[in-house]
PDB file of N, CA and C in Angstrom:
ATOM      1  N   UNK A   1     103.378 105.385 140.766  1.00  0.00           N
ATOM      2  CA  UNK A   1     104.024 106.252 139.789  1.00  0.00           C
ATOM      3  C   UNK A   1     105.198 106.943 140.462  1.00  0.00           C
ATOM      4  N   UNK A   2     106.340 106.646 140.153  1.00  0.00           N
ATOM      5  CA  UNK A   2     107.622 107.584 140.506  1.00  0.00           C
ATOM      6  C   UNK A   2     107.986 109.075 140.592  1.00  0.00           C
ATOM      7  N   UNK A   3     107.222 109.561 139.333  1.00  0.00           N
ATOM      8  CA  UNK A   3     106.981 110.830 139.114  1.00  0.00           C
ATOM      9  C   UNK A   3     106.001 111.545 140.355  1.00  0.00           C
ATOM     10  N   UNK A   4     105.447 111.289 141.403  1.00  0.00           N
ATOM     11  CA  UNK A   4     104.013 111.769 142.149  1.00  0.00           C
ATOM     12  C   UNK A   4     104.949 111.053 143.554  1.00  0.00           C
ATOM     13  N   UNK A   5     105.218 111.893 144.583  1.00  0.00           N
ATOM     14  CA  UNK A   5     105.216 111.556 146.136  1.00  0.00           C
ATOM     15  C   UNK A   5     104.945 112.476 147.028  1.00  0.00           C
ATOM     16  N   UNK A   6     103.906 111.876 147.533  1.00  0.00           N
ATOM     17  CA  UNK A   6     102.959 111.866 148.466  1.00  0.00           C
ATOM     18  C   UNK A   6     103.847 112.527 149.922  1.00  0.00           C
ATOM     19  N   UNK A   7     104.076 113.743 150.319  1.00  0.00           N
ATOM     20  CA  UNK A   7     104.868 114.725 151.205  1.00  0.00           C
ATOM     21  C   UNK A   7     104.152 114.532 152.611  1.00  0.00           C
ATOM     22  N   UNK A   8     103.260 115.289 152.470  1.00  0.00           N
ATOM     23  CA  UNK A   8     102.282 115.343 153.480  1.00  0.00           C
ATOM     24  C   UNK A   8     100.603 115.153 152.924  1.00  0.00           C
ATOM     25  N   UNK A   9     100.062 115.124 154.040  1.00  0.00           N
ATOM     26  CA  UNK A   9      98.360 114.654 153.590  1.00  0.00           C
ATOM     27  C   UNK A   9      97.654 115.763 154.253  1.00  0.00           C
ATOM     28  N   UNK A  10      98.371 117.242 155.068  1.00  0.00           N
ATOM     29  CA  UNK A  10      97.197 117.845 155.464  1.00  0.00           C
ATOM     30  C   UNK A  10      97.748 119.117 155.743  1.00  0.00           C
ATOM     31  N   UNK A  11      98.461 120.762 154.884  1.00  0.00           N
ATOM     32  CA  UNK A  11      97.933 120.225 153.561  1.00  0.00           C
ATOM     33  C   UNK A  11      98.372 118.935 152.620  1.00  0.00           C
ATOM     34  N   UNK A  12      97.936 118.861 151.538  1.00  0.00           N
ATOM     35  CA  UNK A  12      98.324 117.816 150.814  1.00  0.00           C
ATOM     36  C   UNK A  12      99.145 118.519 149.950  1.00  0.00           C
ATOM     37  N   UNK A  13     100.563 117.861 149.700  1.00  0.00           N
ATOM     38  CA  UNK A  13     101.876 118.025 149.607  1.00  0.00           C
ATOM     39  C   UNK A  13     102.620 117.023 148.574  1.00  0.00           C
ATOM     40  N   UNK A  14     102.345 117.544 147.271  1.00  0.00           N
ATOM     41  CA  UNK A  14     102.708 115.977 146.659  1.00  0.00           C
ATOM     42  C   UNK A  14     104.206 116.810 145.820  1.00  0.00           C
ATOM     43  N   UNK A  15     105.222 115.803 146.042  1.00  0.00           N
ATOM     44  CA  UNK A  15     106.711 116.271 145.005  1.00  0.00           C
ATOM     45  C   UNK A  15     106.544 115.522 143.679  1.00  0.00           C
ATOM     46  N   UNK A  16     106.374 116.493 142.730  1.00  0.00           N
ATOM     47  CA  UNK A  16     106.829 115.370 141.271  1.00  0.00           C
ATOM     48  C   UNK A  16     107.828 115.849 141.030  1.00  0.00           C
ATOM     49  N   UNK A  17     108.541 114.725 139.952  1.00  0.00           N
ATOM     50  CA  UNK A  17     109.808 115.015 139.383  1.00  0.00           C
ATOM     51  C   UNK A  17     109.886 113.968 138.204  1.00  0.00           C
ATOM     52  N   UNK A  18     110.960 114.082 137.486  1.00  0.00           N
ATOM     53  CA  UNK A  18     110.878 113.851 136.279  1.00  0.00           C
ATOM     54  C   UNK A  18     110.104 114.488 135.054  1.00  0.00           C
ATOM     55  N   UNK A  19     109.495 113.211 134.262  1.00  0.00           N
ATOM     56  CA  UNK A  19     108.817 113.841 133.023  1.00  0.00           C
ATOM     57  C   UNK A  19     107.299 112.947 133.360  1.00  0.00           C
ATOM     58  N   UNK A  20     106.333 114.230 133.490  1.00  0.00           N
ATOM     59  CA  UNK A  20     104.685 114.018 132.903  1.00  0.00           C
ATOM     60  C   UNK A  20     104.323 114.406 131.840  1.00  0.00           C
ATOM     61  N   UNK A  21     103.934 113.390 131.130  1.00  0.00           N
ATOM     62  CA  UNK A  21     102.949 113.948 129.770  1.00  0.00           C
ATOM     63  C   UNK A  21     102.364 113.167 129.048  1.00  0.00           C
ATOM     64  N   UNK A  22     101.577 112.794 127.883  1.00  0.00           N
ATOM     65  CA  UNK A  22     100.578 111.928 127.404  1.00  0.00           C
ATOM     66  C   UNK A  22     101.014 110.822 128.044  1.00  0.00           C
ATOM     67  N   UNK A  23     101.786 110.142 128.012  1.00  0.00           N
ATOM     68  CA  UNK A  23     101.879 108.914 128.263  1.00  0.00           C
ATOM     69  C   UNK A  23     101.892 108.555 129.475  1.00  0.00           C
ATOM     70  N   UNK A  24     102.088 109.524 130.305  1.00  0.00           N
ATOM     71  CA  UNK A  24     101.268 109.228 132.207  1.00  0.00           C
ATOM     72  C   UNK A  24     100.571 110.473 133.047  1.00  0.00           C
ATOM     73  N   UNK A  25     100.058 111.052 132.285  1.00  0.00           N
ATOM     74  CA  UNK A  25      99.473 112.025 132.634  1.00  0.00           C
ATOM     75  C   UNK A  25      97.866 111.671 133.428  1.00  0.00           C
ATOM     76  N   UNK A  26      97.214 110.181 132.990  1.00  0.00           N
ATOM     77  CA  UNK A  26      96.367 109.807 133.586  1.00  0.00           C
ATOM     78  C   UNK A  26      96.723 109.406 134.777  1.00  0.00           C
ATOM     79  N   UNK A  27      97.787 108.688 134.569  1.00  0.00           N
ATOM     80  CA  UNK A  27      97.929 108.235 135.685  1.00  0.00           C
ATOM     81  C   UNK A  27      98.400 108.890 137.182  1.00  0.00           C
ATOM     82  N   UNK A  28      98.883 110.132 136.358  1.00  0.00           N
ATOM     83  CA  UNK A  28      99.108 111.113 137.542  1.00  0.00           C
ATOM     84  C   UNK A  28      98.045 112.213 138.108  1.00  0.00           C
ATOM     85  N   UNK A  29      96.839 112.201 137.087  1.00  0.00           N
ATOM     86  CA  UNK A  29      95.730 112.582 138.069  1.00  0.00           C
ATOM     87  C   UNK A  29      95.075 111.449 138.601  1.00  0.00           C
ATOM     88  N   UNK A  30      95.161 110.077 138.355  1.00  0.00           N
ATOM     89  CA  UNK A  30      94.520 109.178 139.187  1.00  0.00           C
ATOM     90  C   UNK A  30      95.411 109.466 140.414  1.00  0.00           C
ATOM     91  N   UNK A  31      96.253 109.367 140.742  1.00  0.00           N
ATOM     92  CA  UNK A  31      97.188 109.668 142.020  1.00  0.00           C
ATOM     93  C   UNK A  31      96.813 110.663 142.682  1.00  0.00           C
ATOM     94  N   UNK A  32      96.726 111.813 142.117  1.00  0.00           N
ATOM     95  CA  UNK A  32      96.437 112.883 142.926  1.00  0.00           C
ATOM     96  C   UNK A  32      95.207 113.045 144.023  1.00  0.00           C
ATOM     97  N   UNK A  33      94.371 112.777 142.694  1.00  0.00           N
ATOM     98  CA  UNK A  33      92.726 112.879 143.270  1.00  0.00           C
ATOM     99  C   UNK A  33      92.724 111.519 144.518  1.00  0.00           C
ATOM    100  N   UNK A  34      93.271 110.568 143.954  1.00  0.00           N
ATOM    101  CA  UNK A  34      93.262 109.374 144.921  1.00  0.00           C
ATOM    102  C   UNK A  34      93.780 109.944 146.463  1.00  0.00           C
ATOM    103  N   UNK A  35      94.853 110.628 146.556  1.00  0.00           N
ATOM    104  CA  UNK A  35      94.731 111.130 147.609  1.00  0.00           C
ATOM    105  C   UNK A  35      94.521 112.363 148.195  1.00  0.00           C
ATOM    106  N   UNK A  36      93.681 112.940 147.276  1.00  0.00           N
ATOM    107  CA  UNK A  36      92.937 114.298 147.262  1.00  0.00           C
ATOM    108  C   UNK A  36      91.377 113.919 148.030  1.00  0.00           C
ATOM    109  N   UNK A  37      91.029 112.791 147.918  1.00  0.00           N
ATOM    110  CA  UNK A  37      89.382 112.224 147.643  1.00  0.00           C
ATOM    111  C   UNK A  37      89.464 111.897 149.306  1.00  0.00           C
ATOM    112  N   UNK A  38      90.906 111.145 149.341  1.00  0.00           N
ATOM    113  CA  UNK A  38      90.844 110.755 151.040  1.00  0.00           C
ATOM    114  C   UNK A  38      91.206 111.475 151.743  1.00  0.00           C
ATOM    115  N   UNK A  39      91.562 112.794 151.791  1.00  0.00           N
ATOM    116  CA  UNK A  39      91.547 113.902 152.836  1.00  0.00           C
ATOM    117  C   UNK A  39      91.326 115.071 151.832  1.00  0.00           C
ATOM    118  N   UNK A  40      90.500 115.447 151.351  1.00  0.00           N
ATOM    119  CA  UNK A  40      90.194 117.003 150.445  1.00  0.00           C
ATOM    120  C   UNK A  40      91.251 118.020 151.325  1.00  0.00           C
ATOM    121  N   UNK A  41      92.102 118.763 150.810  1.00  0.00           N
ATOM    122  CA  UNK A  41      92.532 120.074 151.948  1.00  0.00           C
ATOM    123  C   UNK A  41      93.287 120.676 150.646  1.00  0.00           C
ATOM    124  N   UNK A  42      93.937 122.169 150.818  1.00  0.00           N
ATOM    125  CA  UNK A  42      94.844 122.866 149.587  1.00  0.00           C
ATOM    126  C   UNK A  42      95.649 121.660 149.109  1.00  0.00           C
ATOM    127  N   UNK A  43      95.819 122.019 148.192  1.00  0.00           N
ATOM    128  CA  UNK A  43      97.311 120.891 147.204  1.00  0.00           C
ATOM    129  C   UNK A  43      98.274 121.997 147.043  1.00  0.00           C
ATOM    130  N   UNK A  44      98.986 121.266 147.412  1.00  0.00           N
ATOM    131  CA  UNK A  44     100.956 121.862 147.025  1.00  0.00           C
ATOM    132  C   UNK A  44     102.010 121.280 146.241  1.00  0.00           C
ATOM    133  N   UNK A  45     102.035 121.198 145.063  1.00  0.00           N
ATOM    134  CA  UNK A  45     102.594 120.639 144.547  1.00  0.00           C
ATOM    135  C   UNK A  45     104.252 121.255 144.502  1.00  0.00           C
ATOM    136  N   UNK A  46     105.457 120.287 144.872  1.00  0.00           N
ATOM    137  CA  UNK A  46     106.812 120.712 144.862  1.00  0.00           C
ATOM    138  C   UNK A  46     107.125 120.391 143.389  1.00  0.00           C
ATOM    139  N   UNK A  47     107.520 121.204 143.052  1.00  0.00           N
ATOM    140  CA  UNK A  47     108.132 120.608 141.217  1.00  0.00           C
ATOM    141  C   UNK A  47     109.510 121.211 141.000  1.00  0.00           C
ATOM    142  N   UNK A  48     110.426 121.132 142.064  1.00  0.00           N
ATOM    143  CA  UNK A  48     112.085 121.394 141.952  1.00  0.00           C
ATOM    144  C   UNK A  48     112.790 120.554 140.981  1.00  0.00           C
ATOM    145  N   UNK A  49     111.954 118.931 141.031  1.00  0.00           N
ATOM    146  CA  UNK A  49     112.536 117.708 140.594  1.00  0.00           C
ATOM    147  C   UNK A  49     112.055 117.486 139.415  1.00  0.00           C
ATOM    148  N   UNK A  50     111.107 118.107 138.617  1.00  0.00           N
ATOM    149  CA  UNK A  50     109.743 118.087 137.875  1.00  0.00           C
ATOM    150  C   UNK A  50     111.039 118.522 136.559  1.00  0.00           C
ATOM    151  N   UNK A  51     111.199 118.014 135.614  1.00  0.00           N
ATOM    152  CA  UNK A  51     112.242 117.995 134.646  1.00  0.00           C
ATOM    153  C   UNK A  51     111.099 118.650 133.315  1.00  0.00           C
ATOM    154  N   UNK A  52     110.328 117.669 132.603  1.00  0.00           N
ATOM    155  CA  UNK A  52     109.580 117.942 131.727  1.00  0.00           C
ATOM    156  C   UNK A  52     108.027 117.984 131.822  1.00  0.00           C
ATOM    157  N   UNK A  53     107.144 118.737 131.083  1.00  0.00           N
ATOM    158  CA  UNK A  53     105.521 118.568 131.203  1.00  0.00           C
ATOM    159  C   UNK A  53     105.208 119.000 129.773  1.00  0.00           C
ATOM    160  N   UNK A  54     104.057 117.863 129.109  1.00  0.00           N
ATOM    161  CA  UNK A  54     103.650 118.415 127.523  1.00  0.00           C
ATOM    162  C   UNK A  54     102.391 119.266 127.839  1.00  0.00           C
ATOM    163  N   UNK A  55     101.904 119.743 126.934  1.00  0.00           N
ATOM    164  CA  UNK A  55     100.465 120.312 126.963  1.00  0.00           C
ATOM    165  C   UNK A  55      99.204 119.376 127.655  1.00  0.00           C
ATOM    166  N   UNK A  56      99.536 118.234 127.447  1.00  0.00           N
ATOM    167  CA  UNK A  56      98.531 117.233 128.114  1.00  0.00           C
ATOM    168  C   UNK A  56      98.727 117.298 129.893  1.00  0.00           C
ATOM    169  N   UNK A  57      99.403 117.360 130.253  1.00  0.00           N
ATOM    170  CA  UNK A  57      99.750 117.822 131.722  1.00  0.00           C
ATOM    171  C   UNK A  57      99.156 119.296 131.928  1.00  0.00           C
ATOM    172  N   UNK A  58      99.522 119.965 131.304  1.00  0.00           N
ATOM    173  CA  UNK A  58      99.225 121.387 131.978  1.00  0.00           C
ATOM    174  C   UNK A  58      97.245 121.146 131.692  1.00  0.00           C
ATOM    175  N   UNK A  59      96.782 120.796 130.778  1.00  0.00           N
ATOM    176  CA  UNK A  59      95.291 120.398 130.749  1.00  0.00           C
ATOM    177  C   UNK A  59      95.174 119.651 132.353  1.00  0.00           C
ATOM    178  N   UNK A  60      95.984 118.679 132.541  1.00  0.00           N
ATOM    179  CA  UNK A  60      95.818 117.528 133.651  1.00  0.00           C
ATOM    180  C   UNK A  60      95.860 118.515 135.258  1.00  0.00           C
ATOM    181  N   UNK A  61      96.358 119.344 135.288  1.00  0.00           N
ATOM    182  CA  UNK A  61      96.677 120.398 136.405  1.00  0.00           C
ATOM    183  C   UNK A  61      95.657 121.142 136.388  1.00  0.00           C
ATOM    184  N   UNK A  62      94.579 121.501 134.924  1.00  0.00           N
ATOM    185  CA  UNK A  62      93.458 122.693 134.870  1.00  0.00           C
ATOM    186  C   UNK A  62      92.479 121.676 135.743  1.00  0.00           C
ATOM    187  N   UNK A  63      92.763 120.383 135.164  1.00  0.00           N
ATOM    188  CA  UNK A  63      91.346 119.667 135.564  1.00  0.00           C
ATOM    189  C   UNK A  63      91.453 119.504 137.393  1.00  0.00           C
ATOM    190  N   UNK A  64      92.627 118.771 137.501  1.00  0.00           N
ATOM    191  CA  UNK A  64      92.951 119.012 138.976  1.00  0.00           C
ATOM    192  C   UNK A  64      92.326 120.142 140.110  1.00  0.00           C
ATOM    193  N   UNK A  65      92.713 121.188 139.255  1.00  0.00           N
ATOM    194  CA  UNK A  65      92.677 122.502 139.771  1.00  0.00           C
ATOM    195  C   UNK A  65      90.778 122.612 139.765  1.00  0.00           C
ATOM    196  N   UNK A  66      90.258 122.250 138.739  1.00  0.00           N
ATOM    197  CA  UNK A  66      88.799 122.282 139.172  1.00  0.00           C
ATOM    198  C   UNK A  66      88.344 121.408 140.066  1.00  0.00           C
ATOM    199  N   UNK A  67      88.243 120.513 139.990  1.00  0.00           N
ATOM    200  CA  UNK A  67      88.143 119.599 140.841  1.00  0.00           C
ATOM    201  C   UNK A  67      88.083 120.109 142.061  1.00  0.00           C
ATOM    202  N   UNK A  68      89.120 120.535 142.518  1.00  0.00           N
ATOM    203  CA  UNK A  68      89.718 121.195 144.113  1.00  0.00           C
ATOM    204  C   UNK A  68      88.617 122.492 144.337  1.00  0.00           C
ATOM    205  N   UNK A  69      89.177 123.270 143.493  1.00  0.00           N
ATOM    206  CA  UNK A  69      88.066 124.466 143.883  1.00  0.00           C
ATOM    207  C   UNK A  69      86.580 124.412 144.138  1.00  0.00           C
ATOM    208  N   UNK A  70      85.972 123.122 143.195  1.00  0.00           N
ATOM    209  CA  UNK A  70      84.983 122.650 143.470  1.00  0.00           C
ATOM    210  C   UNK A  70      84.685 122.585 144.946  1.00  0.00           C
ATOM    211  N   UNK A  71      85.465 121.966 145.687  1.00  0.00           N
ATOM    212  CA  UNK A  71      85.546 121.755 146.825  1.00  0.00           C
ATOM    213  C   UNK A  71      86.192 123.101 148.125  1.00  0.00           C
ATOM    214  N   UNK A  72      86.488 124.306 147.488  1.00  0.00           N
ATOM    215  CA  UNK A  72      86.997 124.989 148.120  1.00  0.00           C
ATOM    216  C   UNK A  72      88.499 125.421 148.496  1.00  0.00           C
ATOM    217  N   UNK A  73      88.956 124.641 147.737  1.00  0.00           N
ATOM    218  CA  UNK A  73      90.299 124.422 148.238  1.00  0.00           C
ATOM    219  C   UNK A  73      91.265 124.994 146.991  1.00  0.00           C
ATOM    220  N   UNK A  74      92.654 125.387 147.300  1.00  0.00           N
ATOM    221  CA  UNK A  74      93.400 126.038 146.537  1.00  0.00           C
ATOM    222  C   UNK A  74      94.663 124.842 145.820  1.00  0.00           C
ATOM    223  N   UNK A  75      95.425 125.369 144.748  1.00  0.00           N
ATOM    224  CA  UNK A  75      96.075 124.700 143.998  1.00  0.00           C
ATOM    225  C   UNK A  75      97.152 125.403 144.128  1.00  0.00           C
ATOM    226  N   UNK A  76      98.678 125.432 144.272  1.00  0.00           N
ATOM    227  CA  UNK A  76      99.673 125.912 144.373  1.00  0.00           C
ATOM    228  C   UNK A  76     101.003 125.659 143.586  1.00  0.00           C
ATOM    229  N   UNK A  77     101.640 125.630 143.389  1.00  0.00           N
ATOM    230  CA  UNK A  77     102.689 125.023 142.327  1.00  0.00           C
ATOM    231  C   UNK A  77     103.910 125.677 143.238  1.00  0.00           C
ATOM    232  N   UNK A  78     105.445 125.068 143.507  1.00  0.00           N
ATOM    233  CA  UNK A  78     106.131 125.931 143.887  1.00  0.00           C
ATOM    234  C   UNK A  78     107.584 125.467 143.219  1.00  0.00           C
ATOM    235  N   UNK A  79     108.675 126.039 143.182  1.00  0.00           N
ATOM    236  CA  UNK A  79     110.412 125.035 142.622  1.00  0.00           C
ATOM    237  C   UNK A  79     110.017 125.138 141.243  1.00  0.00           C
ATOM    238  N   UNK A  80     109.052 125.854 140.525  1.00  0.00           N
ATOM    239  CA  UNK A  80     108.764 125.295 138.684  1.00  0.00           C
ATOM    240  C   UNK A  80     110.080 125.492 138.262  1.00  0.00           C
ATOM    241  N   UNK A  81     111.132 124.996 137.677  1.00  0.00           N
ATOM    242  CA  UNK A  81     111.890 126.056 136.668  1.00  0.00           C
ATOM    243  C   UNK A  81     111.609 126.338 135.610  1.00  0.00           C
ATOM    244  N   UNK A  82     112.748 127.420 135.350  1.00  0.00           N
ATOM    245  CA  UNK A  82     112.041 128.672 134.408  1.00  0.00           C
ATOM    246  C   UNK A  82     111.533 129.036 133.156  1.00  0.00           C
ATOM    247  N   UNK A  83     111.688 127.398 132.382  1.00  0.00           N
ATOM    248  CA  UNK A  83     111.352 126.880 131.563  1.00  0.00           C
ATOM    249  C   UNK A  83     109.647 126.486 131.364  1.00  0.00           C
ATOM    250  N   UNK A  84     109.612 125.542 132.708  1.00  0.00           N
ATOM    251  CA  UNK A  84     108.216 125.261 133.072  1.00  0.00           C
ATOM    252  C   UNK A  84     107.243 126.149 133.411  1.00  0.00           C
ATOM    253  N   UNK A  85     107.692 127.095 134.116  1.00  0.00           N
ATOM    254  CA  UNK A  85     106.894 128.013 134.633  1.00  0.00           C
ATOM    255  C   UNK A  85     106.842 128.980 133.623  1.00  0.00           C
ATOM    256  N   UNK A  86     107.914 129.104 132.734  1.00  0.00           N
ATOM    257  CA  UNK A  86     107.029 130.164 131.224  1.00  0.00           C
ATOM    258  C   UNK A  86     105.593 129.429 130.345  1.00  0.00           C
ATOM    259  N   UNK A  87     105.742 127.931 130.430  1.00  0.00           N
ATOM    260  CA  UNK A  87     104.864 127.750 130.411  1.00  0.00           C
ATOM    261  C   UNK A  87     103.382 127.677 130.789  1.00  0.00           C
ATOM    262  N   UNK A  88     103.407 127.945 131.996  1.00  0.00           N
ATOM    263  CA  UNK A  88     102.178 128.040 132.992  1.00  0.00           C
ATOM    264  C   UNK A  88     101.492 129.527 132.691  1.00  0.00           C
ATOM    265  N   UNK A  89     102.769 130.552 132.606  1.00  0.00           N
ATOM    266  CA  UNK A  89     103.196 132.074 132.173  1.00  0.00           C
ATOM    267  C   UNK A  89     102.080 132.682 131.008  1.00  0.00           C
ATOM    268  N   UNK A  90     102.771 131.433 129.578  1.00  0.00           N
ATOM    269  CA  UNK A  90     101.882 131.881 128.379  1.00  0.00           C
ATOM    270  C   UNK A  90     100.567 131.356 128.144  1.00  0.00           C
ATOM    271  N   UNK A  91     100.112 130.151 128.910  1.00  0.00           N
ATOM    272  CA  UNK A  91      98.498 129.895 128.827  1.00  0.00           C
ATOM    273  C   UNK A  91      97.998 130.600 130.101  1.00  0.00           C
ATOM    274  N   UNK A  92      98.642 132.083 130.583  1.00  0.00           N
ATOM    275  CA  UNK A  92      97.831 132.552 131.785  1.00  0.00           C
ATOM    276  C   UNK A  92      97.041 131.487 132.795  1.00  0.00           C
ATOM    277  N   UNK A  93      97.929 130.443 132.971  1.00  0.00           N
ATOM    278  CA  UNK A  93      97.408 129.531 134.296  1.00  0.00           C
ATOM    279  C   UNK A  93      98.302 130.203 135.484  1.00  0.00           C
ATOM    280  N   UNK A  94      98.994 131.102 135.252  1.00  0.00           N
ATOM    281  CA  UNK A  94      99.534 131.909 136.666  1.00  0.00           C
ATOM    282  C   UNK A  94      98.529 132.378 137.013  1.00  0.00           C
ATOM    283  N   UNK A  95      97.365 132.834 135.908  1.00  0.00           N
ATOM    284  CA  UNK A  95      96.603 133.688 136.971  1.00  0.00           C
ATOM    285  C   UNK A  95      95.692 132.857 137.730  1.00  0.00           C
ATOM    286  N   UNK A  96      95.281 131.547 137.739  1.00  0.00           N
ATOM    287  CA  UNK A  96      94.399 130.954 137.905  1.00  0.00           C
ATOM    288  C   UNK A  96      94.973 129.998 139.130  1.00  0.00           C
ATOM    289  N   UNK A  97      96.423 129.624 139.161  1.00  0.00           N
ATOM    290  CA  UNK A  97      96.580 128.818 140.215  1.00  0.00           C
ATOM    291  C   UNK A  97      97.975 129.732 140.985  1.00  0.00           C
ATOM    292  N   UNK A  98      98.247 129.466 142.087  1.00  0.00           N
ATOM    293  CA  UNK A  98      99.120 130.225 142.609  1.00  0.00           C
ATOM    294  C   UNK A  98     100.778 129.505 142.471  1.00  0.00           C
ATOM    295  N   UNK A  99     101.471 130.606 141.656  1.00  0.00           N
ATOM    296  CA  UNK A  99     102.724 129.412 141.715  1.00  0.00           C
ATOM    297  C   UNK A  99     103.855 130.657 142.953  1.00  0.00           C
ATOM    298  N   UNK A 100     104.876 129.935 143.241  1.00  0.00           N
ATOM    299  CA  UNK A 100     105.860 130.418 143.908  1.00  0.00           C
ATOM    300  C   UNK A 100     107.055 130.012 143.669  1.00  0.00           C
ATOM    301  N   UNK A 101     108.078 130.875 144.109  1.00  0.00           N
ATOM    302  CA  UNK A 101     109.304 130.557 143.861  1.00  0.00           C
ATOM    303  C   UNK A 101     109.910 129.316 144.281  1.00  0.00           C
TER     304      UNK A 101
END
């Protein structure tokens, strides 16, 4: 998937960019977890490049995000723009995952 690259593996460091949403939103938590499963550690997701996300993504990031904590580990978001990140904003997933500038 074009949208999902793989930065670093420890923490785990993935850049998306472009557009996620129904129509590859599976496929971008199969990616994740795929290399979430082979080294568990925090996730960092860069989203400078990250253009669009529908409601089916931000679900795809809750599930992510459980998943991880399950395991101990934290979820991060950082680069959202300010568009995206009002979104994260009004379903109060700021409070739940850590985003940054």
């Amino acid at each position: 998937m074009k949208e999902v690259c793989i930065k670093e593996r420890s923490p785990l460091t993935i850049a998306l960019s472009g557009e996620i949403d129904a129509g590859n939103s599976e496929e971008f938590f199969e990616e994740v977890m795929s290399a979430y499963n082979a080294a568990p550690s925090d996730i960092a997701f860069d989203c400078s490049g990250l253009e669009f996300i529908d409601s089916t993504t931000l679900g795809t990031f809750v599930k992510i995000l459980k998943r991880v904590k399950e395991s101990g580990h934290a979820l991060s978001l950082k680069g959202l723009r300010p568009p995206l990140k009002k979104l994260f904003v009004i379903c109060a997933l700021d409070t739940v995952m850590r985003i940054e500038p």
